[in-house]
PDB file of N, CA and C in Angstrom:
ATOM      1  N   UNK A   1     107.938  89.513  82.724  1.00  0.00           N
ATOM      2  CA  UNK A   1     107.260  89.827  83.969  1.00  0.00           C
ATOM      3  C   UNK A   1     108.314  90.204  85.006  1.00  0.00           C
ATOM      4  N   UNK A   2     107.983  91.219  85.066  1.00  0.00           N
ATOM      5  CA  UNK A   2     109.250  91.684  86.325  1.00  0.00           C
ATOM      6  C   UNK A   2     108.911  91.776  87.784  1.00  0.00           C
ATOM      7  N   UNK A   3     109.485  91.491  88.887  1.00  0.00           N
ATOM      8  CA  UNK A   3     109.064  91.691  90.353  1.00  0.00           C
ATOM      9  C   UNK A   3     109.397  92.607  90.701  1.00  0.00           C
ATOM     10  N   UNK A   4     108.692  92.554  92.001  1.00  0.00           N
ATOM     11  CA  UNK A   4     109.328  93.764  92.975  1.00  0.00           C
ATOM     12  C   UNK A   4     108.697  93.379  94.088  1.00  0.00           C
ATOM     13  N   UNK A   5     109.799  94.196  95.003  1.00  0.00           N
ATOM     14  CA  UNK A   5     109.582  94.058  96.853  1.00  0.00           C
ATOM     15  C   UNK A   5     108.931  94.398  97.622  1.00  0.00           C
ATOM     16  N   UNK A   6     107.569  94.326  97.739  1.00  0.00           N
ATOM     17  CA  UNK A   6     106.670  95.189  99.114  1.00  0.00           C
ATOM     18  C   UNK A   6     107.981  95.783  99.858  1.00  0.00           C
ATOM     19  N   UNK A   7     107.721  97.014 100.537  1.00  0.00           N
ATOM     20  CA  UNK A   7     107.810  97.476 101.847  1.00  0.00           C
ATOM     21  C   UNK A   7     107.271  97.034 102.900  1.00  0.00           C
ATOM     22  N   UNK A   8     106.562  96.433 102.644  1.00  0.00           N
ATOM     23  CA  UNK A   8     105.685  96.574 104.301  1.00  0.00           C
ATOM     24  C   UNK A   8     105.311  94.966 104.609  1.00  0.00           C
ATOM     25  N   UNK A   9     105.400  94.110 103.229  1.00  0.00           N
ATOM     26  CA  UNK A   9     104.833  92.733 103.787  1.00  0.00           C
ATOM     27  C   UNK A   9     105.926  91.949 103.264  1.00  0.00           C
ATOM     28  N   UNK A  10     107.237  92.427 102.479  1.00  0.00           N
ATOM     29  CA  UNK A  10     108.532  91.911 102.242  1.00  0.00           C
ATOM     30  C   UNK A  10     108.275  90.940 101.761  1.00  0.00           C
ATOM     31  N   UNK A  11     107.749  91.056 100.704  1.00  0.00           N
ATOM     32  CA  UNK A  11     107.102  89.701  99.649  1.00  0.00           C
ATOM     33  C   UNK A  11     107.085  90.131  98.417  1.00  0.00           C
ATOM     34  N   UNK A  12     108.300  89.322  97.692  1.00  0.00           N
ATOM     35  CA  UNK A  12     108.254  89.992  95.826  1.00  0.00           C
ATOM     36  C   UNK A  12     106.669  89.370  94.839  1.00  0.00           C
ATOM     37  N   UNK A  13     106.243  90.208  94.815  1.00  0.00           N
ATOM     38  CA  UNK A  13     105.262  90.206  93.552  1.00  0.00           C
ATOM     39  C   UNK A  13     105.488  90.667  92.555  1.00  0.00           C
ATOM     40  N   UNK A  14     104.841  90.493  91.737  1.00  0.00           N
ATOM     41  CA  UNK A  14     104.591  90.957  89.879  1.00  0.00           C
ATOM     42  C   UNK A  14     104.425  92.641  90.320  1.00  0.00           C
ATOM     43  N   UNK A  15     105.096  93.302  89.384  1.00  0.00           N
ATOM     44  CA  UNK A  15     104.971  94.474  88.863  1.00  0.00           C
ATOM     45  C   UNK A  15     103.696  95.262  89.043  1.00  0.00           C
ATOM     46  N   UNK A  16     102.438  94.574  88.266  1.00  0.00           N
ATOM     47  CA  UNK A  16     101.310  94.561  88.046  1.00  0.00           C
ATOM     48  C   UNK A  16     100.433  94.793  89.308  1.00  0.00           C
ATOM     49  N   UNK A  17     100.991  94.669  90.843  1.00  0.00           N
ATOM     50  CA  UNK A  17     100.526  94.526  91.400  1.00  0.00           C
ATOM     51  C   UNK A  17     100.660  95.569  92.321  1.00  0.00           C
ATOM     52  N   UNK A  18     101.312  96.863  91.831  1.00  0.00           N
ATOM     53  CA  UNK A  18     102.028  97.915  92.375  1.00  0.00           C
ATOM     54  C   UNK A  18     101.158  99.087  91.357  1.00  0.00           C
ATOM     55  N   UNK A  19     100.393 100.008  92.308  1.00  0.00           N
ATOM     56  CA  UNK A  19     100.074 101.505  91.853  1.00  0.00           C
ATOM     57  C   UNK A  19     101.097 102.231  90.984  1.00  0.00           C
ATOM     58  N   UNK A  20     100.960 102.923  90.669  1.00  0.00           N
ATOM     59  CA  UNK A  20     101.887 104.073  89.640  1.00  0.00           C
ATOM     60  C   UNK A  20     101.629 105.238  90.290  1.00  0.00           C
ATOM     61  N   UNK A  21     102.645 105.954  90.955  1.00  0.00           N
ATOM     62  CA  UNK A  21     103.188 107.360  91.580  1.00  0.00           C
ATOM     63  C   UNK A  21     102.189 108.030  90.516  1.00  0.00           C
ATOM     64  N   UNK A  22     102.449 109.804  90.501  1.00  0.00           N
ATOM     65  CA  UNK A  22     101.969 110.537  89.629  1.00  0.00           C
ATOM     66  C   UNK A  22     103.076 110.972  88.578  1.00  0.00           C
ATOM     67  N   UNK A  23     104.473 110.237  88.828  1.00  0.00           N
ATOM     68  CA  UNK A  23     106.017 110.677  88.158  1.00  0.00           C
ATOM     69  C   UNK A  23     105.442 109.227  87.377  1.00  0.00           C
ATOM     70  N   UNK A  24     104.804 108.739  87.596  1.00  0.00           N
ATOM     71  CA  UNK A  24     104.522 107.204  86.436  1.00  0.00           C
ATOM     72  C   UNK A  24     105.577 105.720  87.187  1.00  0.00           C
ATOM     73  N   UNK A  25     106.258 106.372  88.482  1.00  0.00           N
ATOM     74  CA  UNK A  25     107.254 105.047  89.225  1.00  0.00           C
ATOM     75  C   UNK A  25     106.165 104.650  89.942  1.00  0.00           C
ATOM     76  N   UNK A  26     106.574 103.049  90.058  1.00  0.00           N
ATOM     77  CA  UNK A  26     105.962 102.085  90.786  1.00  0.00           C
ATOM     78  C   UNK A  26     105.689 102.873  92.195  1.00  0.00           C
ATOM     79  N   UNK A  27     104.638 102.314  93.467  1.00  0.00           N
ATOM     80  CA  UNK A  27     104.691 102.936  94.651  1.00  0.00           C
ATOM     81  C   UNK A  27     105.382 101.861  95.366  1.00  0.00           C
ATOM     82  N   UNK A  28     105.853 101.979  96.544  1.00  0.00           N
ATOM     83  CA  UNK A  28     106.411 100.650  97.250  1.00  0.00           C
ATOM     84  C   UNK A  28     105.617 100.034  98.215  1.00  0.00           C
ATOM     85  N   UNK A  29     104.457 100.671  97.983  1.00  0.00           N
ATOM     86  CA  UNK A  29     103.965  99.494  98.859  1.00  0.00           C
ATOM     87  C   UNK A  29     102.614  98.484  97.703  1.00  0.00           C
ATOM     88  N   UNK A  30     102.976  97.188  97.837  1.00  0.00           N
ATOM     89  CA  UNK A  30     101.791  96.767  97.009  1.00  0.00           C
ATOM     90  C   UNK A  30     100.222  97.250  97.209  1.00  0.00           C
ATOM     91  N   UNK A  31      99.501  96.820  96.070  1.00  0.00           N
ATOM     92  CA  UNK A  31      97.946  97.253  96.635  1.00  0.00           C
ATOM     93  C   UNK A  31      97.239  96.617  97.260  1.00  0.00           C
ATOM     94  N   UNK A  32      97.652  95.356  98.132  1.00  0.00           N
ATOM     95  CA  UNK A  32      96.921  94.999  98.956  1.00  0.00           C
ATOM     96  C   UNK A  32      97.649  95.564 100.180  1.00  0.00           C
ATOM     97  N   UNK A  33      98.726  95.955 100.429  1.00  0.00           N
ATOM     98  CA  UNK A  33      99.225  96.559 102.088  1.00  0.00           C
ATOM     99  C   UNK A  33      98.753  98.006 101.824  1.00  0.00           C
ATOM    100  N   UNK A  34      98.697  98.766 100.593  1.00  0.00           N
ATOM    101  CA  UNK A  34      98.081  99.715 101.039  1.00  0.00           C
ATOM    102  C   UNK A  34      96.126  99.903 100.861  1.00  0.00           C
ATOM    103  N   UNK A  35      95.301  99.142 100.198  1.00  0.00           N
ATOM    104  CA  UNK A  35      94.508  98.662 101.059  1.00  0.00           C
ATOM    105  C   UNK A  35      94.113  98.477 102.388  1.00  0.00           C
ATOM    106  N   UNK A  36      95.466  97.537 102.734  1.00  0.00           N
ATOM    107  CA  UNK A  36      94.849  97.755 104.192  1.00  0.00           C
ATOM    108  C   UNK A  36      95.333  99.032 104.794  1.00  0.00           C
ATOM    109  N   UNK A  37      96.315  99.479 104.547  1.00  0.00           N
ATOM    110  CA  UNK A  37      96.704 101.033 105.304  1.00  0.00           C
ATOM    111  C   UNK A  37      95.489 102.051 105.451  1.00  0.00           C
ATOM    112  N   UNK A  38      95.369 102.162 104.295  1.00  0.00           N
ATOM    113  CA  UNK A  38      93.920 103.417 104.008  1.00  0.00           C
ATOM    114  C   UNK A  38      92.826 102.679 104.963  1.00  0.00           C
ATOM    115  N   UNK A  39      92.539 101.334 105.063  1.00  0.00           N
ATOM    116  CA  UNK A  39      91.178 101.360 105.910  1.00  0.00           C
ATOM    117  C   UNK A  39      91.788 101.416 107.012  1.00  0.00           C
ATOM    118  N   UNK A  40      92.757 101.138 107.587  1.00  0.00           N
ATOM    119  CA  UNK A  40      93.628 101.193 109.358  1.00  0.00           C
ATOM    120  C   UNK A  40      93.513 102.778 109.298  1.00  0.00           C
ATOM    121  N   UNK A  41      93.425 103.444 108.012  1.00  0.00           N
ATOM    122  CA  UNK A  41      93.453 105.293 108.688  1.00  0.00           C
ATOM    123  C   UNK A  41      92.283 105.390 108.405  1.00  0.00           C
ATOM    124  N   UNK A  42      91.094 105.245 107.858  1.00  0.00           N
ATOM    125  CA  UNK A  42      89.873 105.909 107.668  1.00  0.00           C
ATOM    126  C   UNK A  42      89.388 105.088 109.231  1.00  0.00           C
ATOM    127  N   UNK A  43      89.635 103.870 109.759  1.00  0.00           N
ATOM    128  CA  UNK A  43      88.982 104.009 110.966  1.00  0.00           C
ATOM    129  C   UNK A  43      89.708 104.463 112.017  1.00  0.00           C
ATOM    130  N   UNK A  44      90.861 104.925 112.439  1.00  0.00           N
ATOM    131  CA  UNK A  44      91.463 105.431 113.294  1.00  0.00           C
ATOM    132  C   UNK A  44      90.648 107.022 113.061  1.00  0.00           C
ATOM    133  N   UNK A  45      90.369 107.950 112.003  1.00  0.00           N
ATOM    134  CA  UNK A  45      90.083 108.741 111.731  1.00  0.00           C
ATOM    135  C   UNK A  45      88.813 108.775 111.294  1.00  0.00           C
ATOM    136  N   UNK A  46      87.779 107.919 111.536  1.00  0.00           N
ATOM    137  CA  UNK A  46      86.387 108.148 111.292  1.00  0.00           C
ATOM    138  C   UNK A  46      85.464 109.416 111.755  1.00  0.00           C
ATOM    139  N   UNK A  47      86.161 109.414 112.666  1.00  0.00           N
ATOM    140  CA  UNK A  47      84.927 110.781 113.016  1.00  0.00           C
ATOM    141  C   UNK A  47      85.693 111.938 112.448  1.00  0.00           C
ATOM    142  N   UNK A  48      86.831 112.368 111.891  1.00  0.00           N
ATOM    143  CA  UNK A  48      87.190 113.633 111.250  1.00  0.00           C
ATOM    144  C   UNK A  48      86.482 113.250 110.081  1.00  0.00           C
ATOM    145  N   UNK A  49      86.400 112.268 109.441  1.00  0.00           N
ATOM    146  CA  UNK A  49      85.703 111.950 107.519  1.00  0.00           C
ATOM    147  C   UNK A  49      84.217 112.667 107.954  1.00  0.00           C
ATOM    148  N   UNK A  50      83.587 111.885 109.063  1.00  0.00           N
ATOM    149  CA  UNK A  50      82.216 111.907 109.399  1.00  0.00           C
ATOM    150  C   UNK A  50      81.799 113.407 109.562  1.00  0.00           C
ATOM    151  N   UNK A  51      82.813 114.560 110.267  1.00  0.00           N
ATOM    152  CA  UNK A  51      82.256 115.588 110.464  1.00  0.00           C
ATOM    153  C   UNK A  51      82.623 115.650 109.271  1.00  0.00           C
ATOM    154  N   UNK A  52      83.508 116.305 108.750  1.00  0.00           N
ATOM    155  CA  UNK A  52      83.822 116.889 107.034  1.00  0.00           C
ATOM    156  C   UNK A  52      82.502 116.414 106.177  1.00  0.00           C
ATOM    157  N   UNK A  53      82.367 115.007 106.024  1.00  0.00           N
ATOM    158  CA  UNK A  53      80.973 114.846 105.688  1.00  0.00           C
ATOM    159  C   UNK A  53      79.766 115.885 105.909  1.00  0.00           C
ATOM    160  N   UNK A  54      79.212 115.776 107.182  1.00  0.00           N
ATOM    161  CA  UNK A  54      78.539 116.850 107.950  1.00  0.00           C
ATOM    162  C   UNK A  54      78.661 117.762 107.501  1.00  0.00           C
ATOM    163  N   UNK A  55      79.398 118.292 107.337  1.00  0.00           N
ATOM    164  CA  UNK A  55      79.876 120.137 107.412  1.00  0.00           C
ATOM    165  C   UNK A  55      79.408 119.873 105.958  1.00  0.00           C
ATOM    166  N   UNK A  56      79.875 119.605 104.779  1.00  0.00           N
ATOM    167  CA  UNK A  56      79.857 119.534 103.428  1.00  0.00           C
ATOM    168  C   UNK A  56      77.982 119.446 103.112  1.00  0.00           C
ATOM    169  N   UNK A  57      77.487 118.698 103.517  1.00  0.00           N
ATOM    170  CA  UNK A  57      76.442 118.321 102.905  1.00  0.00           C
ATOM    171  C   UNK A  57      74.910 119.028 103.919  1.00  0.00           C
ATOM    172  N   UNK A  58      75.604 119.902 105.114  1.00  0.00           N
ATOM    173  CA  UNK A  58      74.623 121.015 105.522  1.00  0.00           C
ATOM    174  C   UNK A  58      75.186 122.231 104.969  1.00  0.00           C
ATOM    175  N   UNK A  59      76.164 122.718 104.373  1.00  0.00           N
ATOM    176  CA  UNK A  59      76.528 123.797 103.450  1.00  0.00           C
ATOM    177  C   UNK A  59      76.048 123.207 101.741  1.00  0.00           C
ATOM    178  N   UNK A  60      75.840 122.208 100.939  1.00  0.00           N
ATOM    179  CA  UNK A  60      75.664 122.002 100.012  1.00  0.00           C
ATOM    180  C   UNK A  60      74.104 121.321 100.099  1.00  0.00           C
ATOM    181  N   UNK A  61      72.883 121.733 100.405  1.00  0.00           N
ATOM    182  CA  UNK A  61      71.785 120.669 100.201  1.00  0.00           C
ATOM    183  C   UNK A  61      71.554 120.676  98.992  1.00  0.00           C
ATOM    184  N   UNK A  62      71.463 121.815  98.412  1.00  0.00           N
ATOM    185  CA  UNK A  62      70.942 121.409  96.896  1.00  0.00           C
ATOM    186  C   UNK A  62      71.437 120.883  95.877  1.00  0.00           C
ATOM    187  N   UNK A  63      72.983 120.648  96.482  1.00  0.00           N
ATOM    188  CA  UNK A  63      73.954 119.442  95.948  1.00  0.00           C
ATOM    189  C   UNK A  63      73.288 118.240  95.795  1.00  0.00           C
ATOM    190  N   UNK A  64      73.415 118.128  96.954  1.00  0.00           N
ATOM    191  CA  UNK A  64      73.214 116.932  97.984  1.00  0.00           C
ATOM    192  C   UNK A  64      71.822 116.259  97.295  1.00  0.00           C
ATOM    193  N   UNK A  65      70.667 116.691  97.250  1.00  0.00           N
ATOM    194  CA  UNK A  65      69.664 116.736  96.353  1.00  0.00           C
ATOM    195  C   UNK A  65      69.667 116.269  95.327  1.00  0.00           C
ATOM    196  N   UNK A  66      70.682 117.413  94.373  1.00  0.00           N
ATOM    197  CA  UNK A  66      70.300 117.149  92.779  1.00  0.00           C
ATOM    198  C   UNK A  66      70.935 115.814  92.850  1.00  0.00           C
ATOM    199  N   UNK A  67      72.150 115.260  93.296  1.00  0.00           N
ATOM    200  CA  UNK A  67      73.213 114.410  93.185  1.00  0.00           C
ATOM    201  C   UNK A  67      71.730 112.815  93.698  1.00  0.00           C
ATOM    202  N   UNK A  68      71.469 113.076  95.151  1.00  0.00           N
ATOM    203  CA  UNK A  68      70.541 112.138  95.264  1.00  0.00           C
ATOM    204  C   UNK A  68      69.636 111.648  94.206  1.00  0.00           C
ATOM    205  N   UNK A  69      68.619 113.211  93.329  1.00  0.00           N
ATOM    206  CA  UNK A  69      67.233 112.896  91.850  1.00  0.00           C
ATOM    207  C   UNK A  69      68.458 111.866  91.492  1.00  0.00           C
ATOM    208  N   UNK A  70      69.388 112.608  91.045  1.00  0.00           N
ATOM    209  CA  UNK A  70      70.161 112.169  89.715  1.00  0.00           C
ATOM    210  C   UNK A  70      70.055 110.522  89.807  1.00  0.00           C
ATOM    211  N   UNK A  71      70.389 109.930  90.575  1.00  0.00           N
ATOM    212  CA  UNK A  71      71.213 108.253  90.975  1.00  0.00           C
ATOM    213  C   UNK A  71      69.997 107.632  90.974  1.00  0.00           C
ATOM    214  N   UNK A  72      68.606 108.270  91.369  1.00  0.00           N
ATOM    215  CA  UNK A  72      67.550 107.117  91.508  1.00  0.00           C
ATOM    216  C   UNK A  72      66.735 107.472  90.267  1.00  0.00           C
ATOM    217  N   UNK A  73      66.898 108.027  89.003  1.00  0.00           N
ATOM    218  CA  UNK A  73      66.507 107.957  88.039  1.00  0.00           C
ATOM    219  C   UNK A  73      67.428 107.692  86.475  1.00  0.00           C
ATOM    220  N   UNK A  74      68.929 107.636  87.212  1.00  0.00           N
ATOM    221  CA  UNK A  74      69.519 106.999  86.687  1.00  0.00           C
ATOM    222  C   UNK A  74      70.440 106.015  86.439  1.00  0.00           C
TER     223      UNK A  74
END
């Protein structure tokens, strides 16, 4: 079992507890600090998700639709 060092909360954890880059290297920040990172930016940035939302799903209804049948009959 090997450790490693958060960046951000400077606390060695297990290996296991670290994402994999797309090169297959560990990321440096564990997955609970970046957890919390991503929700500290989706609400600092809620209303850019919210319009993009918007915009997407009044250009796609019949997406939007089939995707809705689909989930409540399956």
């Amino acid at each position: 079992m090997s450790l490693k060092l958060c960046s951000s909360c400077n606390k060695l954890k297990s290996a296991e507890n670290f994402d994999l880059n797309s090169n297959g290297k560990p990321r440096k920040q564990c997955l609970d600090c970046r957890s919390l990172a991503k929700k500290a930016y989706y609400t600092a940035n809620a209303n850019v998700f919210k319009s993009r939302q918007h915009k997407y799903r009044s250009l796609n209804p019949e997406k939007i639709k089939s995707q809705i049948l689909w989930t409540r009959y399956h």
